[in-house]
C-alpha atoms as a PDB file:
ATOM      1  CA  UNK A   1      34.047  25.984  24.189  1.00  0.00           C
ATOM      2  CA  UNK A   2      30.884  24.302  25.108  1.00  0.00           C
ATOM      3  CA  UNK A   3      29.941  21.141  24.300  1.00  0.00           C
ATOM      4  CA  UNK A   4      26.769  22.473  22.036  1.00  0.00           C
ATOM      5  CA  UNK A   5      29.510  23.834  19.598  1.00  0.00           C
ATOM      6  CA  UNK A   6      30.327  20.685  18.560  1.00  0.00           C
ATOM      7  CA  UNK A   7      27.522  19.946  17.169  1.00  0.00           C
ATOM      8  CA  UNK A   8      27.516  19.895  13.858  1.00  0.00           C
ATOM      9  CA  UNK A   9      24.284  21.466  11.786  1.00  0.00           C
ATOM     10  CA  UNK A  10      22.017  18.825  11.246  1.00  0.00           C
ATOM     11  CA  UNK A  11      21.600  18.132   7.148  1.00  0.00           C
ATOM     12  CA  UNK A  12      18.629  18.118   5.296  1.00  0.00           C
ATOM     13  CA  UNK A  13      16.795  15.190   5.545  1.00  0.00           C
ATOM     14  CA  UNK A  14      16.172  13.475   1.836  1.00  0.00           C
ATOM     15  CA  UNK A  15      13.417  11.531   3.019  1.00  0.00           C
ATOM     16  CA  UNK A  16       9.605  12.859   2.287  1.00  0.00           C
ATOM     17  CA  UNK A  17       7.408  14.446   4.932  1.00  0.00           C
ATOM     18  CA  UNK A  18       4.570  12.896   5.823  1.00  0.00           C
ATOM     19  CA  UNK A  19       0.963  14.465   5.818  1.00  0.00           C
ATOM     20  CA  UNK A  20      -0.475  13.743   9.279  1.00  0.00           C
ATOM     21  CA  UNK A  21      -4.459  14.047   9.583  1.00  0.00           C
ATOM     22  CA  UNK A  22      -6.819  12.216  12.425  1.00  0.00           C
ATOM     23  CA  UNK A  23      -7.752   9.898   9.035  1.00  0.00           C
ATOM     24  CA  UNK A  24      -3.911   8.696   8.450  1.00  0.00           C
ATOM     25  CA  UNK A  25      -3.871   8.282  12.509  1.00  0.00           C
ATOM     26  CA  UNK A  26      -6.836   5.566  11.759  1.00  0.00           C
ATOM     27  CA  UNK A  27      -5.412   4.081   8.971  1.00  0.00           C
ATOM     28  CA  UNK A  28      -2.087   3.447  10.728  1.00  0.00           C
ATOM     29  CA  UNK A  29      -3.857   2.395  13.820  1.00  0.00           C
ATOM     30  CA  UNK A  30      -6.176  -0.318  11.769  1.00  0.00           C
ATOM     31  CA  UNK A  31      -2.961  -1.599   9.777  1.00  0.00           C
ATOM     32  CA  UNK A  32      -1.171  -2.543  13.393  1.00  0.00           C
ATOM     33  CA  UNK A  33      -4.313  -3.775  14.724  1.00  0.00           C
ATOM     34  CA  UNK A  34      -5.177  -6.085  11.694  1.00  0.00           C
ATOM     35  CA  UNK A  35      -1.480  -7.255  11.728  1.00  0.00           C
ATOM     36  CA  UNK A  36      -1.960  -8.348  15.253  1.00  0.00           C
ATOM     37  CA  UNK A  37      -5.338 -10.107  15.360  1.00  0.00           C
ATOM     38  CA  UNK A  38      -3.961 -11.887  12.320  1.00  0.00           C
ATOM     39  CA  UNK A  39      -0.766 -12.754  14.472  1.00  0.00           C
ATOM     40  CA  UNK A  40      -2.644 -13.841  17.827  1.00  0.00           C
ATOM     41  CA  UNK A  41      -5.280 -15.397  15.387  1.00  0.00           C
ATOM     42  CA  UNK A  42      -7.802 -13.731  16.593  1.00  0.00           C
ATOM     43  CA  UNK A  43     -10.673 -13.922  13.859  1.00  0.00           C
ATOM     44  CA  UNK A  44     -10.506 -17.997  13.941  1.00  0.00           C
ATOM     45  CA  UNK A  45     -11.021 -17.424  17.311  1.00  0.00           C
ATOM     46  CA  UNK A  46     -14.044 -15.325  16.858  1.00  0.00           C
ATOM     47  CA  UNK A  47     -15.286 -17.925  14.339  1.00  0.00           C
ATOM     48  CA  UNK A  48     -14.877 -15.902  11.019  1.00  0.00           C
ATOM     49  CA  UNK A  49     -13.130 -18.236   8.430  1.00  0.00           C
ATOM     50  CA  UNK A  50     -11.442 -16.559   5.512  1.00  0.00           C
ATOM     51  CA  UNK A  51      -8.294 -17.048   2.963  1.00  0.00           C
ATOM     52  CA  UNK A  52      -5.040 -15.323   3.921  1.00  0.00           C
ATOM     53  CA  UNK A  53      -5.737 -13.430   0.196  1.00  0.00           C
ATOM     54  CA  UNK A  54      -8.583 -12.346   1.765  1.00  0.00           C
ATOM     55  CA  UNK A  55      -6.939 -11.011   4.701  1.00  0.00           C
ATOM     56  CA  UNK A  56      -4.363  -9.075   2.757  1.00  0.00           C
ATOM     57  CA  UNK A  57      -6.999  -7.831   0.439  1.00  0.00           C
ATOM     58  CA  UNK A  58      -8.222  -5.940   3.325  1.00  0.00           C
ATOM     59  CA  UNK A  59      -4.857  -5.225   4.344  1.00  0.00           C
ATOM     60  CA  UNK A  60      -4.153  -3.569   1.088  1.00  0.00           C
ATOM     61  CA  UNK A  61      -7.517  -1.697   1.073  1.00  0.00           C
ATOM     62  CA  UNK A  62      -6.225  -0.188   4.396  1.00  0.00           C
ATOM     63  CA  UNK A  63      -2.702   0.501   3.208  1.00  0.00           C
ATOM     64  CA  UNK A  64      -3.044   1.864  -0.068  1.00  0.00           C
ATOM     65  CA  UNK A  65      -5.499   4.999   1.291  1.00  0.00           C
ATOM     66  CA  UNK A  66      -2.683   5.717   3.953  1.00  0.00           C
ATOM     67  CA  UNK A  67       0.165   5.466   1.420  1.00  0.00           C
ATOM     68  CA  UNK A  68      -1.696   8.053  -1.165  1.00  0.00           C
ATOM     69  CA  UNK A  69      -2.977  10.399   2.054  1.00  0.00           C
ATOM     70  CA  UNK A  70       0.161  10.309   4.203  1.00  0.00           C
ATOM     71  CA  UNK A  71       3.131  10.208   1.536  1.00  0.00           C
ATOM     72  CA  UNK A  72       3.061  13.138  -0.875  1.00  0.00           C
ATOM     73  CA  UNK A  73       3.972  12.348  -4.536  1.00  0.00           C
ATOM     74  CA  UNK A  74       6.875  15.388  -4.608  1.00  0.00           C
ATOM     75  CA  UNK A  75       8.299  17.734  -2.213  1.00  0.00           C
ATOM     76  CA  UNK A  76       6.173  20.304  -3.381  1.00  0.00           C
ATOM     77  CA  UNK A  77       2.897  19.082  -2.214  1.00  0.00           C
ATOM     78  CA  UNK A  78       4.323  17.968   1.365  1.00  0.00           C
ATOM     79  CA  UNK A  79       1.379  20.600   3.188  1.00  0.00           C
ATOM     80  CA  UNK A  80      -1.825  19.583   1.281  1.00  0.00           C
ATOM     81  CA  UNK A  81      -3.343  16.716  -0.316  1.00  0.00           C
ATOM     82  CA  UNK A  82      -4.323  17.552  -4.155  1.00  0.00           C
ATOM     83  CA  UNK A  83      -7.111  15.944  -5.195  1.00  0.00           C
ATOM     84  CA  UNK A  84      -5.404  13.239  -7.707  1.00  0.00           C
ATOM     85  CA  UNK A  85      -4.053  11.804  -3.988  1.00  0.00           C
ATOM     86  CA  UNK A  86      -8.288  11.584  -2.949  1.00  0.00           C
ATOM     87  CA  UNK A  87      -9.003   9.843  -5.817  1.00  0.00           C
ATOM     88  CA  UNK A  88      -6.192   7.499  -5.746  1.00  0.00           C
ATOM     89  CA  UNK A  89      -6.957   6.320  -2.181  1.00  0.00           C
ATOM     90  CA  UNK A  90     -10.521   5.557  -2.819  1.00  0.00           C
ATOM     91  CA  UNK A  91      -9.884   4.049  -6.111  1.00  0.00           C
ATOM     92  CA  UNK A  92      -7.068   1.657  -4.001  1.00  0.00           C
ATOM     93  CA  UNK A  93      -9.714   0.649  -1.398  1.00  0.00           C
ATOM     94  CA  UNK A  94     -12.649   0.092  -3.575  1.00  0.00           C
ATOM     95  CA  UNK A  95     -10.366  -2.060  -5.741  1.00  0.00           C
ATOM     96  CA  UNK A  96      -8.746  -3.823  -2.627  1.00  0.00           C
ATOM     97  CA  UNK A  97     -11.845  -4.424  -0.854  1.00  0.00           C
ATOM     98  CA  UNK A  98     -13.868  -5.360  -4.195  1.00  0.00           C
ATOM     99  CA  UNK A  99     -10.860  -8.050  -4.143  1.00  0.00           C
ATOM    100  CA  UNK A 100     -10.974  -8.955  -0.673  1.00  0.00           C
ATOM    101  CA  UNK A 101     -15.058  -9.804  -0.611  1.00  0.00           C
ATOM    102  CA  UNK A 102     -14.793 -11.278  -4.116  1.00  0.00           C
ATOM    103  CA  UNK A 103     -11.509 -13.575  -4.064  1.00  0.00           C
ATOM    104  CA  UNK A 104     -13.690 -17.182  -3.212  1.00  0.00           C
ATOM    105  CA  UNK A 105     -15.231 -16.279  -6.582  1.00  0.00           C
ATOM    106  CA  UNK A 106     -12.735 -14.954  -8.474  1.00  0.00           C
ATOM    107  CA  UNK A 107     -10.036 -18.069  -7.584  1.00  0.00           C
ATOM    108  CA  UNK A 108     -12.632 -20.310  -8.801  1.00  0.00           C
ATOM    109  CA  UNK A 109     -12.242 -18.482 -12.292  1.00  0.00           C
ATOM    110  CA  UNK A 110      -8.826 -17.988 -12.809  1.00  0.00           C
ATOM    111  CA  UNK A 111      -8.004 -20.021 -15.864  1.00  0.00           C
ATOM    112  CA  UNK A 112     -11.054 -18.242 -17.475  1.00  0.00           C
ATOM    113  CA  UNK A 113      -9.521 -15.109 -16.842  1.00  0.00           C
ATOM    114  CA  UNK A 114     -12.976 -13.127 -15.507  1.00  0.00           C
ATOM    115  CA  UNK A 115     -12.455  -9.317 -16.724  1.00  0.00           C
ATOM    116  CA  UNK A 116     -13.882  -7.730 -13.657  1.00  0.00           C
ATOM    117  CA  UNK A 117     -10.909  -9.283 -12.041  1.00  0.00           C
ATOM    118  CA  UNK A 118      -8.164  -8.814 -14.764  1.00  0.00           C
ATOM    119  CA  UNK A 119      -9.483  -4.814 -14.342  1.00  0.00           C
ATOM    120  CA  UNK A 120      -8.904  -4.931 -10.663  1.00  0.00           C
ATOM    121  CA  UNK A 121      -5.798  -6.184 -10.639  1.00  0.00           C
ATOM    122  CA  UNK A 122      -4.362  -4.127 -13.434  1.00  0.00           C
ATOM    123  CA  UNK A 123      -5.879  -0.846 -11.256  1.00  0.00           C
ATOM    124  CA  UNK A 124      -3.869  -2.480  -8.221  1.00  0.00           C
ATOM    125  CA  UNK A 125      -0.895  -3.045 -10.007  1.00  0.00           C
ATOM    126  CA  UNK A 126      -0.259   0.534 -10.915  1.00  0.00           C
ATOM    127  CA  UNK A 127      -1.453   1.778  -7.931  1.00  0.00           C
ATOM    128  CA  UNK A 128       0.913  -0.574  -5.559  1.00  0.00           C
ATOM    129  CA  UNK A 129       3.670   0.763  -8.246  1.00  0.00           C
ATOM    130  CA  UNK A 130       3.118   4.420  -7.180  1.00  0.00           C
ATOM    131  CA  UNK A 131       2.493   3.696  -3.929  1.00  0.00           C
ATOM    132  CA  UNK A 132       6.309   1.881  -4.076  1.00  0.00           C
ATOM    133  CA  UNK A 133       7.783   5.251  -5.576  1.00  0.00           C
ATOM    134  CA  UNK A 134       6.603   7.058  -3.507  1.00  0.00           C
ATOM    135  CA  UNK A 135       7.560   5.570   0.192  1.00  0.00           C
ATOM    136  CA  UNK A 136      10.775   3.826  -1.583  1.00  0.00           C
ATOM    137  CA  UNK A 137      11.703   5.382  -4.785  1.00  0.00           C
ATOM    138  CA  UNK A 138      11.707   5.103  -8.168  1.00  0.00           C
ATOM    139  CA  UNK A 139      14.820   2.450  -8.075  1.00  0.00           C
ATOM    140  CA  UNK A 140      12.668  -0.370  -6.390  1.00  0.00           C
ATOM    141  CA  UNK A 141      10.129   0.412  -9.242  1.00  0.00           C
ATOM    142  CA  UNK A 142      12.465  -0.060 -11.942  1.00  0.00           C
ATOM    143  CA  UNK A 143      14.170  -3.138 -10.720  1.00  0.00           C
ATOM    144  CA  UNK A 144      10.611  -4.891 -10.167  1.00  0.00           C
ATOM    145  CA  UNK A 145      10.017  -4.029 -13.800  1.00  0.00           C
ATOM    146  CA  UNK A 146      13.293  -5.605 -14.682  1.00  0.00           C
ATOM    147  CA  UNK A 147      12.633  -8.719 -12.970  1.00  0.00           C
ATOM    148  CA  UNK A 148       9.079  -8.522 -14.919  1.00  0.00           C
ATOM    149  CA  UNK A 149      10.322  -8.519 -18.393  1.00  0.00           C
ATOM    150  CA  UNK A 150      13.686 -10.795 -17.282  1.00  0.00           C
ATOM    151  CA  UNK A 151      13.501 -13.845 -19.788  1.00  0.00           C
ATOM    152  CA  UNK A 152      12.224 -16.988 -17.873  1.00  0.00           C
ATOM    153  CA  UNK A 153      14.749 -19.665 -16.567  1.00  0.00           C
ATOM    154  CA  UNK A 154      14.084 -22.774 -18.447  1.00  0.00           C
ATOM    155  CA  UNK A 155      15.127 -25.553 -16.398  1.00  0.00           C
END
């Protein structure tokens, strides 16, 4: 008997397939480089001053676009991107990177509640949320509602 016969069949893996495209490549390749010019702090170095919300704005703008192009939302549409998954990924990074070049601003007026920004981050919200179900799963989504709606600890 050789030792190949052994082997059991491999199973079917449960996890999604990824779309790969030359854009997704870029994506993933600015995500790793951001992460590490933040690390080696790099853009102080260069002289460009920002706030860390800032930063992950952009990181965000950058991640959501590779989440809704890489990650299909079912097994069935694993080959192609629909449409719905273009929109989604240019609605993420307008909304991220509206966020990111608009945060000075917008942190100045948070008591006042300024509805450009209460619209962005309701957009980002649900977007992060699908984003979530579909790289993790629904359970992650359901237990971040649950700690949403939890009554608050008075102390």
């Amino acid at each position: 008997m050789t030792p190949a016969a052994n082997v059991a069949e491999p199973e079917q893996s449960r996890e999604r397939p990824f779309r790969r495209s030359p854009l997704t490549a870029v994506l993933a390749s600015l995500l790793v480089a951001g992460s590490v010019a933040w690390a080696i702090d790099l853009f102080r170095s260069l002289g460009l001053l920002f706030y860390s919300e800032q930063f992950l704005g952009g990181m965000l703008a950058i991640a959501l676009p590779l989440v809704f192009l890489a990650v299909p939302a079912s097994r069935r549409q694993a080959g192609r991107v629909p449409v719905l998954d273009h929109v989604l990924a240019l609605t993420g990074f307008i909304c991220a990177a509206y966020l990111c070049l608009r945060y000075p601003e917008l942190s100045l007026k948070t008591t006042a509640r300024p509805a450009d920004g209460m619209a962005v981050g309701a957009v980002l919200l649900v977007l992060v949320l699908e984003g979530v179900r579909r790289t993790v799963g629904m359970t992650i989504v359901i237990v971040a509602h649950d700690l949403a709606t939890w009554p608050k600890i008075r102390w």
